[in-house]
C-alpha atoms as a PDB file:
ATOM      1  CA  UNK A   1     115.773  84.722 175.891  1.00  0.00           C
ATOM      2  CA  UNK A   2     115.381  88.403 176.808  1.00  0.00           C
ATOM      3  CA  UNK A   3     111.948  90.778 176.330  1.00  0.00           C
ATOM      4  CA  UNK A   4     113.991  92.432 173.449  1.00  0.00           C
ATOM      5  CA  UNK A   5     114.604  89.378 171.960  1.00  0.00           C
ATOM      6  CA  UNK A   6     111.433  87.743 171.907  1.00  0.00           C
ATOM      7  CA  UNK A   7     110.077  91.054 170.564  1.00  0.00           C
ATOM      8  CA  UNK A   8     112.405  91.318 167.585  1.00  0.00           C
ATOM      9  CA  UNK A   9     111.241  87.577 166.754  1.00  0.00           C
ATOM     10  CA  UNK A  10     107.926  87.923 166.891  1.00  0.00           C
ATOM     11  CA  UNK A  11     108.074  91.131 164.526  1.00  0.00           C
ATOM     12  CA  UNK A  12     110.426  89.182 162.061  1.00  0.00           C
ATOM     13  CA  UNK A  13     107.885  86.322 161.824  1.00  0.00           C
ATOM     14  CA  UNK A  14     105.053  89.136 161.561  1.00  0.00           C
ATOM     15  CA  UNK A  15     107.197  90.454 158.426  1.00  0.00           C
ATOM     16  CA  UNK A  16     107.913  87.252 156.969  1.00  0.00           C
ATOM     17  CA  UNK A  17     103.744  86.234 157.341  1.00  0.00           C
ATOM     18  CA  UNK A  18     103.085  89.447 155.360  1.00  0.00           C
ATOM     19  CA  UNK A  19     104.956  89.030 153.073  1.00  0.00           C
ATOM     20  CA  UNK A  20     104.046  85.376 152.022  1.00  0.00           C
ATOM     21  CA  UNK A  21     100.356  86.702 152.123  1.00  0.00           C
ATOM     22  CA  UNK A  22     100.815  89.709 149.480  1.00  0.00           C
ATOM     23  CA  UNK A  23     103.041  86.811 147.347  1.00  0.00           C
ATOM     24  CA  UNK A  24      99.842  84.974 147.241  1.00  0.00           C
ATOM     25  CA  UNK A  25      97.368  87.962 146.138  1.00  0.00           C
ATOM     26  CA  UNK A  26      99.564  88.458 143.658  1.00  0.00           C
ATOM     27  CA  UNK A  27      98.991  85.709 141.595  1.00  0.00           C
ATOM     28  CA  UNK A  28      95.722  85.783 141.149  1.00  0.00           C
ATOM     29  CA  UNK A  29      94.531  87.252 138.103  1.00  0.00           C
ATOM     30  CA  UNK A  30      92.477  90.030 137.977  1.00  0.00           C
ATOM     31  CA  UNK A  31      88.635  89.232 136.255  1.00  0.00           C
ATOM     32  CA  UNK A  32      88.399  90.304 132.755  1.00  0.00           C
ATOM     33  CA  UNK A  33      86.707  93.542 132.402  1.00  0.00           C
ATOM     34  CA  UNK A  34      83.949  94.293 129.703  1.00  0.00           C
ATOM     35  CA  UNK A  35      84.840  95.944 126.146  1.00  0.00           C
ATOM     36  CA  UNK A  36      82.784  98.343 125.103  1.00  0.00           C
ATOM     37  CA  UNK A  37      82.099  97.365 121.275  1.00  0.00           C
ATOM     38  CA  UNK A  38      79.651  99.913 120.499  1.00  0.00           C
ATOM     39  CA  UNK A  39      76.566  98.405 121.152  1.00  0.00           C
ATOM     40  CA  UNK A  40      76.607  95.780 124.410  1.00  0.00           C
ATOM     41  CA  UNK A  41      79.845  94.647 125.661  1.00  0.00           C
ATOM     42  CA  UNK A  42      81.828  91.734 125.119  1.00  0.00           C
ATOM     43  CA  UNK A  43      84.326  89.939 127.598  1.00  0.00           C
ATOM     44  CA  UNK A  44      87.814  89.676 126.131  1.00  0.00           C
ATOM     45  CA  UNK A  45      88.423  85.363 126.509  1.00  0.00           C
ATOM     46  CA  UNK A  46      89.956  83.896 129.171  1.00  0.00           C
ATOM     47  CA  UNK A  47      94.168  83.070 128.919  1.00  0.00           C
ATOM     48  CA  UNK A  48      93.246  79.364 128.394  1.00  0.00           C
ATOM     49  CA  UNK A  49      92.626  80.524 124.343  1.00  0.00           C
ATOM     50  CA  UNK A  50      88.702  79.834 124.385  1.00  0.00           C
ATOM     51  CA  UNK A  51      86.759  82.317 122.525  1.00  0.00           C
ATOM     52  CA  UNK A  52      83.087  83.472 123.324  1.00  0.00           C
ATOM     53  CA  UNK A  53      81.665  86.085 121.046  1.00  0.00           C
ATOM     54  CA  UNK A  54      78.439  87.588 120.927  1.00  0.00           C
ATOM     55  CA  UNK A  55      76.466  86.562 118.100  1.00  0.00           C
ATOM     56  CA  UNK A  56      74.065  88.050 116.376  1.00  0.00           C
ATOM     57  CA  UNK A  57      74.464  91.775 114.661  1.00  0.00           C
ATOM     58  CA  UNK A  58      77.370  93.792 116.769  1.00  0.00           C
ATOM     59  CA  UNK A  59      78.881  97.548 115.645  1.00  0.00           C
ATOM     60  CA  UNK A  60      82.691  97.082 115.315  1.00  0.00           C
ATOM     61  CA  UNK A  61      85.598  99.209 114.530  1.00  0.00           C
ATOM     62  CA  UNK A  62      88.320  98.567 112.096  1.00  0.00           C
ATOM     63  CA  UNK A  63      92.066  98.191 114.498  1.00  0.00           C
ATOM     64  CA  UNK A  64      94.238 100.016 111.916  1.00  0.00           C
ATOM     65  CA  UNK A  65      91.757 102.359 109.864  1.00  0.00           C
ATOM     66  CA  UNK A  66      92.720 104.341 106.921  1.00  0.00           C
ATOM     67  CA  UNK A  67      89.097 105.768 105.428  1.00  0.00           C
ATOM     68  CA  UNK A  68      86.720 102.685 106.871  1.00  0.00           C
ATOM     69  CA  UNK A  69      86.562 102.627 110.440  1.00  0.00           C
ATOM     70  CA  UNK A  70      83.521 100.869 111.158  1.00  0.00           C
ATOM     71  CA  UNK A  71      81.835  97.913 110.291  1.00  0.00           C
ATOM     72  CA  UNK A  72      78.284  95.438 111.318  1.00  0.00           C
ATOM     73  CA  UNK A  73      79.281  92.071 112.390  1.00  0.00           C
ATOM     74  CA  UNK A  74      76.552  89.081 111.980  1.00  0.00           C
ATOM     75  CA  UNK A  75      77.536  86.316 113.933  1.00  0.00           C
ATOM     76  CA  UNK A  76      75.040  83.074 113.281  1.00  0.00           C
ATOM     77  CA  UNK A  77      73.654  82.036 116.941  1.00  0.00           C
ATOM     78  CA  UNK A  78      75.600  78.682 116.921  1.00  0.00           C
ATOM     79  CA  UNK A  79      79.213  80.269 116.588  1.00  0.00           C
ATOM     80  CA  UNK A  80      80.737  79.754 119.773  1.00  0.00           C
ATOM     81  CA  UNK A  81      78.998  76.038 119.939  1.00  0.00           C
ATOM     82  CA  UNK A  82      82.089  74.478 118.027  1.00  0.00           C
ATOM     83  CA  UNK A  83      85.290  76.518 118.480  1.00  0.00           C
ATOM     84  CA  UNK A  84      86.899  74.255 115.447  1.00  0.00           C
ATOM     85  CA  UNK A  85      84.140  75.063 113.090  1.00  0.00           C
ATOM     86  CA  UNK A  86      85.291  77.489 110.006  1.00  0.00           C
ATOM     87  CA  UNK A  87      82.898  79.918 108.622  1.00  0.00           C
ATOM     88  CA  UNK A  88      81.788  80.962 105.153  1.00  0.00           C
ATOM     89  CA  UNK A  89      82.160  84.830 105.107  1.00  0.00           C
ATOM     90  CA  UNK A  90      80.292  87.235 103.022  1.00  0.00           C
ATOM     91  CA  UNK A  91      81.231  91.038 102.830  1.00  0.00           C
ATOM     92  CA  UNK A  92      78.511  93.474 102.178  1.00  0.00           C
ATOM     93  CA  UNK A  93      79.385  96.703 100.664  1.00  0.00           C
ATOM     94  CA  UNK A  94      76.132  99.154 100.989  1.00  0.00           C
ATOM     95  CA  UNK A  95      74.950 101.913  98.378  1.00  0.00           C
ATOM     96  CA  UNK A  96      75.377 105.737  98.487  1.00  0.00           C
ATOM     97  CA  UNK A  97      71.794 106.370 100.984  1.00  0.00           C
ATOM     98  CA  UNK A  98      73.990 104.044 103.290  1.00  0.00           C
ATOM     99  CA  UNK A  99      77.046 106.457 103.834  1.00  0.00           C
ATOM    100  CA  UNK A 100      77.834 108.288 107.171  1.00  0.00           C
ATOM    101  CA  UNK A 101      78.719 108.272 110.734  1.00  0.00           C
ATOM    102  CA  UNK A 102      75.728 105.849 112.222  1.00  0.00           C
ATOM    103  CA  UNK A 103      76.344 102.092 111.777  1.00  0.00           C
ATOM    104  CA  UNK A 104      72.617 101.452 111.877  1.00  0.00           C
ATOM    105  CA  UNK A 105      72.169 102.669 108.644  1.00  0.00           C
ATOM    106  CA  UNK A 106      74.026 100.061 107.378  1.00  0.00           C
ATOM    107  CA  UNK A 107      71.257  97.539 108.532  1.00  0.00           C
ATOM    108  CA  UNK A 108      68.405  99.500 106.221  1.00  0.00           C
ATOM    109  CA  UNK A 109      68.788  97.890 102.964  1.00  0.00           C
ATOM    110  CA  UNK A 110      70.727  94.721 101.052  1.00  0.00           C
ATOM    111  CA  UNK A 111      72.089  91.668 102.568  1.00  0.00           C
ATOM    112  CA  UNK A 112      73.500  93.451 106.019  1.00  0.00           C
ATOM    113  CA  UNK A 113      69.200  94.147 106.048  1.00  0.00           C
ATOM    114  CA  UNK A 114      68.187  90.572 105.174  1.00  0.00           C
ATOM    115  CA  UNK A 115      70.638  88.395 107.442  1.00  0.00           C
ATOM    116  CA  UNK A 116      69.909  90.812 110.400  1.00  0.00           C
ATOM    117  CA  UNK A 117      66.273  89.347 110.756  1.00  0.00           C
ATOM    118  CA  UNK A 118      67.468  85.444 110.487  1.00  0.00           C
ATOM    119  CA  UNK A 119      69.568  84.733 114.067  1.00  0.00           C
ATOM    120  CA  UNK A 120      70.663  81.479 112.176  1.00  0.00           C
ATOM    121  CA  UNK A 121      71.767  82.938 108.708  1.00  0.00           C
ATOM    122  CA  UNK A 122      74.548  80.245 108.042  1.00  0.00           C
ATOM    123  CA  UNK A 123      77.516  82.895 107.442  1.00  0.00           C
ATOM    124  CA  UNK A 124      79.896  85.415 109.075  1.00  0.00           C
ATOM    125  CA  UNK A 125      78.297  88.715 107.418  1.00  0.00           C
ATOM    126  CA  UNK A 126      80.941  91.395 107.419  1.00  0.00           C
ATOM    127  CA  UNK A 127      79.273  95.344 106.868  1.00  0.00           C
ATOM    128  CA  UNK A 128      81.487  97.848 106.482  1.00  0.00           C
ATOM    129  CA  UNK A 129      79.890 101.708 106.053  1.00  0.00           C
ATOM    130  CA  UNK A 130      81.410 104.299 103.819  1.00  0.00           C
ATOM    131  CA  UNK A 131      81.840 107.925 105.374  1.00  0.00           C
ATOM    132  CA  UNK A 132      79.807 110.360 103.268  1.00  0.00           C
ATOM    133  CA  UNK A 133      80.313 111.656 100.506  1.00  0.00           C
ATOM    134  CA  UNK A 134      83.573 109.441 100.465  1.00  0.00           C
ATOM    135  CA  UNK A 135      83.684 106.141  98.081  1.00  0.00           C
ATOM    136  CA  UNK A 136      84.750 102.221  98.320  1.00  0.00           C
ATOM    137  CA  UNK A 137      88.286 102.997  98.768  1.00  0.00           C
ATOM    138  CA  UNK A 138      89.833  99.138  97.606  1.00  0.00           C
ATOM    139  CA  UNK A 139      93.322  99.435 100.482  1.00  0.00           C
ATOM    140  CA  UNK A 140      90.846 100.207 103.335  1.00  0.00           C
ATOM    141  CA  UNK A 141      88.603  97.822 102.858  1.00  0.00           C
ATOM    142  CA  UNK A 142      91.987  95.320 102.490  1.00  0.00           C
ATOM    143  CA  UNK A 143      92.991  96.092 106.258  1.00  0.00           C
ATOM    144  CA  UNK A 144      89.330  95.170 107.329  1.00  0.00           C
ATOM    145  CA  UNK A 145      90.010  92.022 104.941  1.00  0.00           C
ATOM    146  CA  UNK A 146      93.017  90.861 106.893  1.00  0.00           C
ATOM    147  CA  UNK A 147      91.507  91.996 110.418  1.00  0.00           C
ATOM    148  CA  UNK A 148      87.854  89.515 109.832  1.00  0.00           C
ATOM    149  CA  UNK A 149      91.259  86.680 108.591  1.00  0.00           C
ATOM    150  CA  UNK A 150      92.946  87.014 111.664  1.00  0.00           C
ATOM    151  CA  UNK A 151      90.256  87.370 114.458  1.00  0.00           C
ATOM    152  CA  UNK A 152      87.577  84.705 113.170  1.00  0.00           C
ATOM    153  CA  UNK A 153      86.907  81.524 112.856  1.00  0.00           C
ATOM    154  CA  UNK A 154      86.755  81.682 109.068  1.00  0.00           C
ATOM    155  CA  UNK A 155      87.190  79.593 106.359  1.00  0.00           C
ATOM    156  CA  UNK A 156      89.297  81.261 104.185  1.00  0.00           C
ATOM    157  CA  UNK A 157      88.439  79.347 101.303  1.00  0.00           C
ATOM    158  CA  UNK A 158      84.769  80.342 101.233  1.00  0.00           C
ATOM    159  CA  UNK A 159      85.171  84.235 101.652  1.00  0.00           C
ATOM    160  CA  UNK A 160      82.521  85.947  99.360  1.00  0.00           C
ATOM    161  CA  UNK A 161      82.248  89.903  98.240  1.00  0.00           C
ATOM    162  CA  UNK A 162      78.879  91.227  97.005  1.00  0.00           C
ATOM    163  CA  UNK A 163      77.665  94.714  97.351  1.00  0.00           C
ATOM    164  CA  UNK A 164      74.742  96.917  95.576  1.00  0.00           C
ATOM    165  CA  UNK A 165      74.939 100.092  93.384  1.00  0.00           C
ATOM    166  CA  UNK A 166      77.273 101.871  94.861  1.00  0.00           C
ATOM    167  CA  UNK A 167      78.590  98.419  96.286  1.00  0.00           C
ATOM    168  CA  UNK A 168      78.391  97.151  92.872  1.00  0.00           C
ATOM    169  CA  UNK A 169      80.676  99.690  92.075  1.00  0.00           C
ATOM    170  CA  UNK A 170      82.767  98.568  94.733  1.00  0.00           C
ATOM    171  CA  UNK A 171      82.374  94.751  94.403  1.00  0.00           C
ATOM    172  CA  UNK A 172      83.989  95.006  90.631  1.00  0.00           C
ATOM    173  CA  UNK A 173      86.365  97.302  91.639  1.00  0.00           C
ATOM    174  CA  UNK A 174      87.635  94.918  94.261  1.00  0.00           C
ATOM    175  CA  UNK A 175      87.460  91.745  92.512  1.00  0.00           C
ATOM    176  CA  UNK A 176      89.202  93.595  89.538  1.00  0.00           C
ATOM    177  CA  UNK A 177      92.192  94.289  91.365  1.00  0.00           C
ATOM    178  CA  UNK A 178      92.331  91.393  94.306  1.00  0.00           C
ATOM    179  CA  UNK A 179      90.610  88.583  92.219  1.00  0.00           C
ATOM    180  CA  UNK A 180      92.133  86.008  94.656  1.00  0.00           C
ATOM    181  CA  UNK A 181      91.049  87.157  97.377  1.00  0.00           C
ATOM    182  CA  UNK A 182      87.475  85.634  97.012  1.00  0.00           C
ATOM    183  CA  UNK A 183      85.735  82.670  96.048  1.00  0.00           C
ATOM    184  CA  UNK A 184      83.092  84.294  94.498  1.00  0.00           C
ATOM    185  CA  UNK A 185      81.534  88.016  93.811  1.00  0.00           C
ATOM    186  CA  UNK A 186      78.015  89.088  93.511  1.00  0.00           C
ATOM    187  CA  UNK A 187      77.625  92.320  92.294  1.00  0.00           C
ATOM    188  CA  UNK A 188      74.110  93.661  92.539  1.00  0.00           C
ATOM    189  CA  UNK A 189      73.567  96.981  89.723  1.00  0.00           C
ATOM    190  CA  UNK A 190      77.026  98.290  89.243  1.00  0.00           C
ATOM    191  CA  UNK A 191      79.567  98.796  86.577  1.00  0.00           C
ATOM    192  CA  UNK A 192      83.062  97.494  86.477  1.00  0.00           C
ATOM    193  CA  UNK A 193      85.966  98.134  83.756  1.00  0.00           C
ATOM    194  CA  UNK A 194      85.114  95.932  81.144  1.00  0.00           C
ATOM    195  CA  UNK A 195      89.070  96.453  79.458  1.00  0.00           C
ATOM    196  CA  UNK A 196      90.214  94.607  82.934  1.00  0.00           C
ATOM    197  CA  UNK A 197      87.688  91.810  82.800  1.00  0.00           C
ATOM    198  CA  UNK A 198      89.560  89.016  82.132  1.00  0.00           C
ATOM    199  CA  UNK A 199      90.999  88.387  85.366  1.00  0.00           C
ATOM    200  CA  UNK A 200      88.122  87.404  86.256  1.00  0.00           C
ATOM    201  CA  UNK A 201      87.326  84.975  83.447  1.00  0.00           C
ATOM    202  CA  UNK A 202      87.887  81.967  85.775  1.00  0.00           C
ATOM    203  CA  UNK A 203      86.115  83.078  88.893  1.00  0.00           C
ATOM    204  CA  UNK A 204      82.511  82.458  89.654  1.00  0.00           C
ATOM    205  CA  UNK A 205      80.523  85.985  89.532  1.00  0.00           C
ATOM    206  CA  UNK A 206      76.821  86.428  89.489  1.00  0.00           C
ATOM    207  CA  UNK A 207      75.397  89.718  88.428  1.00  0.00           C
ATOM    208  CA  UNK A 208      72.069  91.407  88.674  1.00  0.00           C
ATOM    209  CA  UNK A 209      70.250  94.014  87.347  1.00  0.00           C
ATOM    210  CA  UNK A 210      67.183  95.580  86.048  1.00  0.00           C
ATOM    211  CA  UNK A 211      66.744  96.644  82.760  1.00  0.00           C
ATOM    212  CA  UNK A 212      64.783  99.712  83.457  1.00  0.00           C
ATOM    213  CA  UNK A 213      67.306 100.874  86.396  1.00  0.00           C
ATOM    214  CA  UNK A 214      67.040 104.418  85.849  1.00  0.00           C
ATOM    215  CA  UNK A 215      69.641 105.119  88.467  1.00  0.00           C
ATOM    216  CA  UNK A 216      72.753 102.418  87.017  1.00  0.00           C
ATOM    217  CA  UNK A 217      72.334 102.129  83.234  1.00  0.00           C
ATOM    218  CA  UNK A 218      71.946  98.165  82.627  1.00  0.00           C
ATOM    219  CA  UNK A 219      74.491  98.544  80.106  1.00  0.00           C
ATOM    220  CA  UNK A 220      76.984  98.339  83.338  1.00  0.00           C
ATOM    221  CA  UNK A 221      76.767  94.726  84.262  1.00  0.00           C
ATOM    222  CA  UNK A 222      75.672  94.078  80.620  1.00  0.00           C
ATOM    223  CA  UNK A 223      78.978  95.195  79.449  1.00  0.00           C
ATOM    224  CA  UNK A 224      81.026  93.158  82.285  1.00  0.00           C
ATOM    225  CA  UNK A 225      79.410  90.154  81.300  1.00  0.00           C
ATOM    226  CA  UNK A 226      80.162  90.039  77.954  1.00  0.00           C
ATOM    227  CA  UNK A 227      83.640  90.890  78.608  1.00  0.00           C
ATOM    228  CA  UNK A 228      84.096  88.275  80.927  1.00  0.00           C
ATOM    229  CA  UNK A 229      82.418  85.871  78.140  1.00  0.00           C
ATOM    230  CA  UNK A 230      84.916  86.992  75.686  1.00  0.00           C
ATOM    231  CA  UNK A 231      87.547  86.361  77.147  1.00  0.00           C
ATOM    232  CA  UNK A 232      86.521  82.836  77.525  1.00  0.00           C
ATOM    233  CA  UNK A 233      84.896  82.961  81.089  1.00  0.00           C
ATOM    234  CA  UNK A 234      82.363  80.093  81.351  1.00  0.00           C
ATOM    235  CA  UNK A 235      81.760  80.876  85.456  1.00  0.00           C
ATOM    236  CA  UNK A 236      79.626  84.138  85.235  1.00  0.00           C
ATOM    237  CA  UNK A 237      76.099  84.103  85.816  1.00  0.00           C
ATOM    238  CA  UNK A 238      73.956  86.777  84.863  1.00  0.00           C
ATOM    239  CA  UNK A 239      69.955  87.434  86.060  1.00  0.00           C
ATOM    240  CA  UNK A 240      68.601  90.656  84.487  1.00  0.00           C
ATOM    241  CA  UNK A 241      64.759  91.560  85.686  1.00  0.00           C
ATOM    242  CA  UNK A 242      62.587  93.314  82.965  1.00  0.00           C
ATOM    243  CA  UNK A 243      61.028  95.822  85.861  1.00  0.00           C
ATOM    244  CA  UNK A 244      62.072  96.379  88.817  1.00  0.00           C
ATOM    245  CA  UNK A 245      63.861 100.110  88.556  1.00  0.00           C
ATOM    246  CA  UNK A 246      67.233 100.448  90.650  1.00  0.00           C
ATOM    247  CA  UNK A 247      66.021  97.803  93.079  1.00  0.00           C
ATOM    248  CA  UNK A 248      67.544  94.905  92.125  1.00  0.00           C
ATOM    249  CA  UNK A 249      68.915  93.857  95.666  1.00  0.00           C
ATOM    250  CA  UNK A 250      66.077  92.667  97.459  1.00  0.00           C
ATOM    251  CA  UNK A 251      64.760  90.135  95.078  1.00  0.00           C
ATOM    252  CA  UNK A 252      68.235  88.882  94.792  1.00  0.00           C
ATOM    253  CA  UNK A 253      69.301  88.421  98.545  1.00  0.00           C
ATOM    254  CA  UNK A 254      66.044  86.990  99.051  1.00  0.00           C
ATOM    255  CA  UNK A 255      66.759  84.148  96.556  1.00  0.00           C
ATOM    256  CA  UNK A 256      67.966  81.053  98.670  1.00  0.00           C
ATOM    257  CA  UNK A 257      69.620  79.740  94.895  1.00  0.00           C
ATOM    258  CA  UNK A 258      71.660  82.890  95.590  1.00  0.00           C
ATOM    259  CA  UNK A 259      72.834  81.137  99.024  1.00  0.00           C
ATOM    260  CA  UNK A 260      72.843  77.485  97.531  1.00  0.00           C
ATOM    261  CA  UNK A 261      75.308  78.922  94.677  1.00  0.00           C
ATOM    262  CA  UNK A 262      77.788  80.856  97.187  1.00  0.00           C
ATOM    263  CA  UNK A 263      77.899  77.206  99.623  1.00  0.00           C
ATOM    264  CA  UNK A 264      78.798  75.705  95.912  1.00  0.00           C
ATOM    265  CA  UNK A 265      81.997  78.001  95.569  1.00  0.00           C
ATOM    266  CA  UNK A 266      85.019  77.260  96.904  1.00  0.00           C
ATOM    267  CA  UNK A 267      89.062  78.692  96.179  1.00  0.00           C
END
């Protein structure tokens, strides 16, 4: 064989090495880099489908946001121990001094307040904030609905709604129109539409209030309980405080009955 021959082999095997070697690099994946979720990161799952979440209170944002774009998520401390395990769900819907741009405010008051100091609070607590001077707007909150369905392991038989004053506002305004949605709705010092009550004649709803609220007349809930009652709803529960003022939150979500009763309701 000639120089010029043994040169152009030696170059084709060179090519044909190279070659083989970038084939190679190429399949391996590239590591997963951190998301940025607003406060800490979180490492999107690996391609074999296992999911490891951080638990504990996380800011999130809503994928497809008309007027809520964020929202607290409460993760209890043993969620990623059983992937197959479905969750009760609770959403929280805040009062007015809650509104804004910063999440953490969220966290000052009602049940987004009391789950955030118990790691091992035994449901998925969902905390959605309302921009200022904006209200519960029923369609958003929907999307975030169908987002906490899709990306959690949930139980979507045991998905509760609650909220406080403004909330409470909220909470009957939600259950009013998407009664099926939920297993069960706590509204805390609110006022519904008594006229539309009866859709929710066979759903379980406990309401609170204080009779001196000064903020929420207690004819609110008063009136949505009796209206539910007439209609021939035997589910609705209704614990009304002699004192107390607008405050009627805090004894409530620190009632474990409260927690006992939710675990009770199913769809």
């Amino acid at each position: 064989m000639s120089n010029l021959s043994k040169i152009r082999t030696f170059f084709a095997l060179a090519l044909v090495a190279l070659m083989m070697s970038c084939s190679r690099d190429s399949e391996v994946p590239a590591p997963a880099k951190p998301v940025d979720n607003g406060k800490g990161t979180e490492t999107p799952p690996p391609a074999t489908g296992t999911s490891n979440l951080t638990t504990g209170v996380t800011a999130q944002k809503v994928k497809s946001p008309k007027q809520v774009t964020d929202f607290l998520r409460q993760l209890p401390a043993t969620y990623n121990d059983n992937p197959n395990k479905k969750w009760p769900v609770i959403i929280f819907l805040h009062g007015v001094g809650e509104r804004g741009n910063d999440i953490n405010q969220v966290k000052r008051a009602g049940l987004a307040a009391r789950a955030a100091q118990d790691p091992n609070f035994p449901f998925i607590v969902i905390s959605p904030q309302c921009k200022a001077s904006s209200w519960w707007d029923v369609p958003s909150l929907e999307v975030l609905y169908d987002q906490v369905v899709k990306e959690y392991n949930v139980d979507p038989s045991r998905i509760y709604l609650t909220g406080l004053s403004m909330g409470g506002y909220g909470t009957w305004s939600w259950a009013l129109s998407k009664p099926d949605r939920f297993a069960a709705f706590v509204p805390i010092c609110g006022e519904g539409t008594p006229s539309k009550a009866c859709v929710l004649k066979d759903k379980p709803v406990w309401v609170f209030h204080n009779a001196d609220d000064p903020t929420v007349p207690v004819k609110g809930s008063r009136d949505m309980v009796n209206a539910i009652r007439s209609c021939g709803g035997t589910l609705v529960k209704y614990t009304e405080n002699a004192t107390g003022g607008h405050n009627a939150w805090t004894k409530a979500y620190n009632d474990p009955a409260l927690y006992t009763w939710l675990n009770q309701q199913k769809k």
